[in-house]
Protein backbone atom coordinates (compact mmCIF):
# COMPACT_ATOMS: atom_id res chain seq x y z
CA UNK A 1 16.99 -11.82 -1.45
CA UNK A 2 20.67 -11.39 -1.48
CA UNK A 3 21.22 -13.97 -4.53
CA UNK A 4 19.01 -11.63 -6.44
CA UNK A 5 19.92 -8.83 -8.67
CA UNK A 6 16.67 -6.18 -7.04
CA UNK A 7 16.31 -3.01 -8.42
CA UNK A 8 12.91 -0.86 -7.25
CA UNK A 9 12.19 2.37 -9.06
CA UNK A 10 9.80 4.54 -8.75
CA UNK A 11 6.79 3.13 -10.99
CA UNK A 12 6.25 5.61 -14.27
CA UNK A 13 3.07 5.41 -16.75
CA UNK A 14 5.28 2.43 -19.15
CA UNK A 15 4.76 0.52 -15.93
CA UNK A 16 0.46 0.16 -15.91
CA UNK A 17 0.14 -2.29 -18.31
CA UNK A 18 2.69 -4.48 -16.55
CA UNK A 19 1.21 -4.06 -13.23
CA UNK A 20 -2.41 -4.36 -13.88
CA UNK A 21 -1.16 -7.48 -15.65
CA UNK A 22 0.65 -8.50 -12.23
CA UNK A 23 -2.64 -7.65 -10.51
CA UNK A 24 -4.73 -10.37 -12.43
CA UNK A 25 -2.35 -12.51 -11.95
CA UNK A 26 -1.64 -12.12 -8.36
CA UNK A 27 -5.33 -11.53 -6.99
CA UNK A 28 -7.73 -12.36 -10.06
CA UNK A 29 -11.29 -10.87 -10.77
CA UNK A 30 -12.45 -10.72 -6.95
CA UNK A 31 -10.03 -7.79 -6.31
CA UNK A 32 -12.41 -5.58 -7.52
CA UNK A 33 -15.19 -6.61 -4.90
CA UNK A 34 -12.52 -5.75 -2.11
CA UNK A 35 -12.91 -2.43 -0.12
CA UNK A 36 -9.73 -0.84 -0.55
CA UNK A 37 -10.76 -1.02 -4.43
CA UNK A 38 -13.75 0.95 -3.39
CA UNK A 39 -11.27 4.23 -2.81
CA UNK A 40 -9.06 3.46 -5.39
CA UNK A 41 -11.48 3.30 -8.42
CA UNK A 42 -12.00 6.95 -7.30
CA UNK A 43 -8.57 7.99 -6.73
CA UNK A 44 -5.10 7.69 -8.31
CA UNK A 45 -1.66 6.43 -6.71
CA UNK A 46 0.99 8.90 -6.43
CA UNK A 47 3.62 7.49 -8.46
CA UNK A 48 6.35 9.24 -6.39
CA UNK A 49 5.54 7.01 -4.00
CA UNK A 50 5.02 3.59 -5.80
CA UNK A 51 7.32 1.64 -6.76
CA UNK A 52 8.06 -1.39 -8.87
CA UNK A 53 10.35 -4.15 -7.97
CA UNK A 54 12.79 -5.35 -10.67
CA UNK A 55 14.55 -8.64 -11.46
CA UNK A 56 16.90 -7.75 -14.46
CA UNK A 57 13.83 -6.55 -17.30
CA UNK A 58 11.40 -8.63 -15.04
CA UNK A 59 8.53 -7.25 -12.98
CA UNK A 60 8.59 -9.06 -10.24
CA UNK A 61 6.65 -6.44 -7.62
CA UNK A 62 4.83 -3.64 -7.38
CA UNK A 63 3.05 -1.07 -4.67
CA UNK A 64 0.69 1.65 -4.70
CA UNK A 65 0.16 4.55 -2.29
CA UNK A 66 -3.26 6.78 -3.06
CA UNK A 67 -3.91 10.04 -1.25
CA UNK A 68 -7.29 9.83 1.02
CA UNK A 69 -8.28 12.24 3.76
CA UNK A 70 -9.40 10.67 6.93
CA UNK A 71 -12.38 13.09 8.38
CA UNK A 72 -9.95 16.34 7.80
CA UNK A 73 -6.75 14.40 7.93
CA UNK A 74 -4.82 13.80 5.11
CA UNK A 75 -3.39 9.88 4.83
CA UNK A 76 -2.20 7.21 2.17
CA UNK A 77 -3.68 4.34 1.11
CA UNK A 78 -1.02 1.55 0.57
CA UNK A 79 -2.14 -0.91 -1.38
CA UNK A 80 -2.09 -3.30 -3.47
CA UNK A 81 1.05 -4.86 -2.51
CA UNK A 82 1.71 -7.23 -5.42
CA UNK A 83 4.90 -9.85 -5.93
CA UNK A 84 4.67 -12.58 -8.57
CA UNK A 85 4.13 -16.08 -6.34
CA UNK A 86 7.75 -17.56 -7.92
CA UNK A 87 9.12 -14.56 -5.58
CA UNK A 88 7.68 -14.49 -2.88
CA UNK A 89 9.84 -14.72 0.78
CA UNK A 90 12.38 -13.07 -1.04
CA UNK A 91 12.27 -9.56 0.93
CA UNK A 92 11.24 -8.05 -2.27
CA UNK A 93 7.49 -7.01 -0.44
CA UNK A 94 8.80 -6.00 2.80
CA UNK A 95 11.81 -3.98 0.44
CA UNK A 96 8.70 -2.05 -1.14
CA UNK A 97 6.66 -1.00 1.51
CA UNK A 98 9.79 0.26 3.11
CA UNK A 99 10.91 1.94 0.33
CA UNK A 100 7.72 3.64 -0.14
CA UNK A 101 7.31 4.78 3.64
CA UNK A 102 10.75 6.30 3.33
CA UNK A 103 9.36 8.46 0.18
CA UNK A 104 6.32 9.60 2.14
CA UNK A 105 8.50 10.28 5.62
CA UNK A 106 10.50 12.45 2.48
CA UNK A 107 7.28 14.10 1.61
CA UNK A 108 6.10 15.23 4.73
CA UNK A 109 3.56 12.30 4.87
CA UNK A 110 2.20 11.34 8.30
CA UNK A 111 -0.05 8.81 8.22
CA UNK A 112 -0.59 5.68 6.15
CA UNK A 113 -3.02 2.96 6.52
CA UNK A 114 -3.62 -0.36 4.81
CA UNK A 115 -6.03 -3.67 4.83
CA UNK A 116 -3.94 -6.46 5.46
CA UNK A 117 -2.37 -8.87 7.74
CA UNK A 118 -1.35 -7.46 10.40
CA UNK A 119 1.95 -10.16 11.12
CA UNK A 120 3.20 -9.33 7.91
CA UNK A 121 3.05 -5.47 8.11
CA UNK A 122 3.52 -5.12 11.55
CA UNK A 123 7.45 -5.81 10.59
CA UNK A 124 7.01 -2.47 8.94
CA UNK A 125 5.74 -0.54 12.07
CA UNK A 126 1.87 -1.32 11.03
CA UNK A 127 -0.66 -1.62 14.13
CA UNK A 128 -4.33 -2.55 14.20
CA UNK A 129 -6.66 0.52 14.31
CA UNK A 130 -8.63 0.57 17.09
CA UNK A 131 -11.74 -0.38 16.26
CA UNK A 132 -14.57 2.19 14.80
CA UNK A 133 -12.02 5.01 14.63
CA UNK A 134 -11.70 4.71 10.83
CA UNK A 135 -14.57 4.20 8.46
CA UNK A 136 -13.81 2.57 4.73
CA UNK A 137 -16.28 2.56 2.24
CA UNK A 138 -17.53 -0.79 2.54
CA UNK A 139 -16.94 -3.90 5.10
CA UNK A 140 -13.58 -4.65 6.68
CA UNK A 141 -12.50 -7.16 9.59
CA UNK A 142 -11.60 -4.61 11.82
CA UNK A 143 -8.26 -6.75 12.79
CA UNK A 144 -6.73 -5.93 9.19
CA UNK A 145 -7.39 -2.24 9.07
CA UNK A 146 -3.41 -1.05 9.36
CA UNK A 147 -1.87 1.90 10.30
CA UNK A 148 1.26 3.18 10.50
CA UNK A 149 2.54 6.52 11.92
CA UNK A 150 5.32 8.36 9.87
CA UNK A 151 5.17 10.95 12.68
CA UNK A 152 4.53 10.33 16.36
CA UNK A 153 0.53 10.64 16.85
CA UNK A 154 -0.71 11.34 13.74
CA UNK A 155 -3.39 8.77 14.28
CA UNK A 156 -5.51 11.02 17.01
CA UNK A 157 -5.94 13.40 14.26
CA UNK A 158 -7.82 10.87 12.05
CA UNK A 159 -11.16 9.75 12.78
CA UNK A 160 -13.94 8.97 10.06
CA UNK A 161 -14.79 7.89 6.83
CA UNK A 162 -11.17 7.19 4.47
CA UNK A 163 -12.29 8.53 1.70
CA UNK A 164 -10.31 9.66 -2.28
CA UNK A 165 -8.30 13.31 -1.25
């Protein structure tokens, strides 16, 4: 990523049209059918802590992180995690997420979860949640449920269904 002039800012409302755009593109009409999408078509991301990734006037990335509650436990969603496939294994993911769990540490956040794969995130500080603990609305291989702890055991708190906060 070095050789490339990266800027990420936080993601405003001039930014939806170029990210849903991004979206298509990325992950096509089956993103809808995904379970994470389940949450999100009821919630919105809190754009203080989503960012997009720039190259020069370029879109090149974006990230999402939507408020849910977790039984009584208030968590984020991150999610989607999108970088145009000309950029990818640049960093510019990885400098996203991290730049987004440094906004929520800011906030007072403590908790943030995520479906994905768990090599990739676990670079981040993402685990597996142990298994039945968390409930999304809708099926989920249990190995890609994600969390991450922005405090020290702020996963025993959460149990149940992740649902919109």
């Amino acid at each position: 990523m070095s050789d490339l002039p990266l800027v990420l800012e936080s993601e405003t409302p001039d930014d939806a049209e170029a990210i849903q755009h991004l979206n298509e593109r990325v992950f096509g009409p089956g993103r809808f059918a995904r379970t994470a999408y389940r949450i999100r078509e009821r919630a919105d991301p809190d754009p203080s802590l989503s960012f997009v990734a720039r190259v020069g006037t370029l879109m090149v990335g974006a990230n999402a992180m939507t408020p849910i509650v977790i039984g009584e436990t208030k968590a984020l969603l991150l999610g989607p995690l999108i970088v145009e496939p000309v950029f990818r294994s640049q960093g510019i993911g990885e400098a996203l997420v991290a730049r987004s769990l440094e906004a929520a540490r800011a906030q007072g956040w403590k908790l943030v979860i995520l479906v994905g794969d768990e090599p990739y995130y676990a670079r981040a500080g993402f685990q597996r949640v142990p298994t039945g603990r968390i409930v999304l609305p809708g099926p989920v291989d249990p190995t890609r449920l994600l969390y991450c702890e922005l405090e020290a055991g702020a996963l025993e708190a959460a149990e149940g269904e992740a649902r919109p906060a």
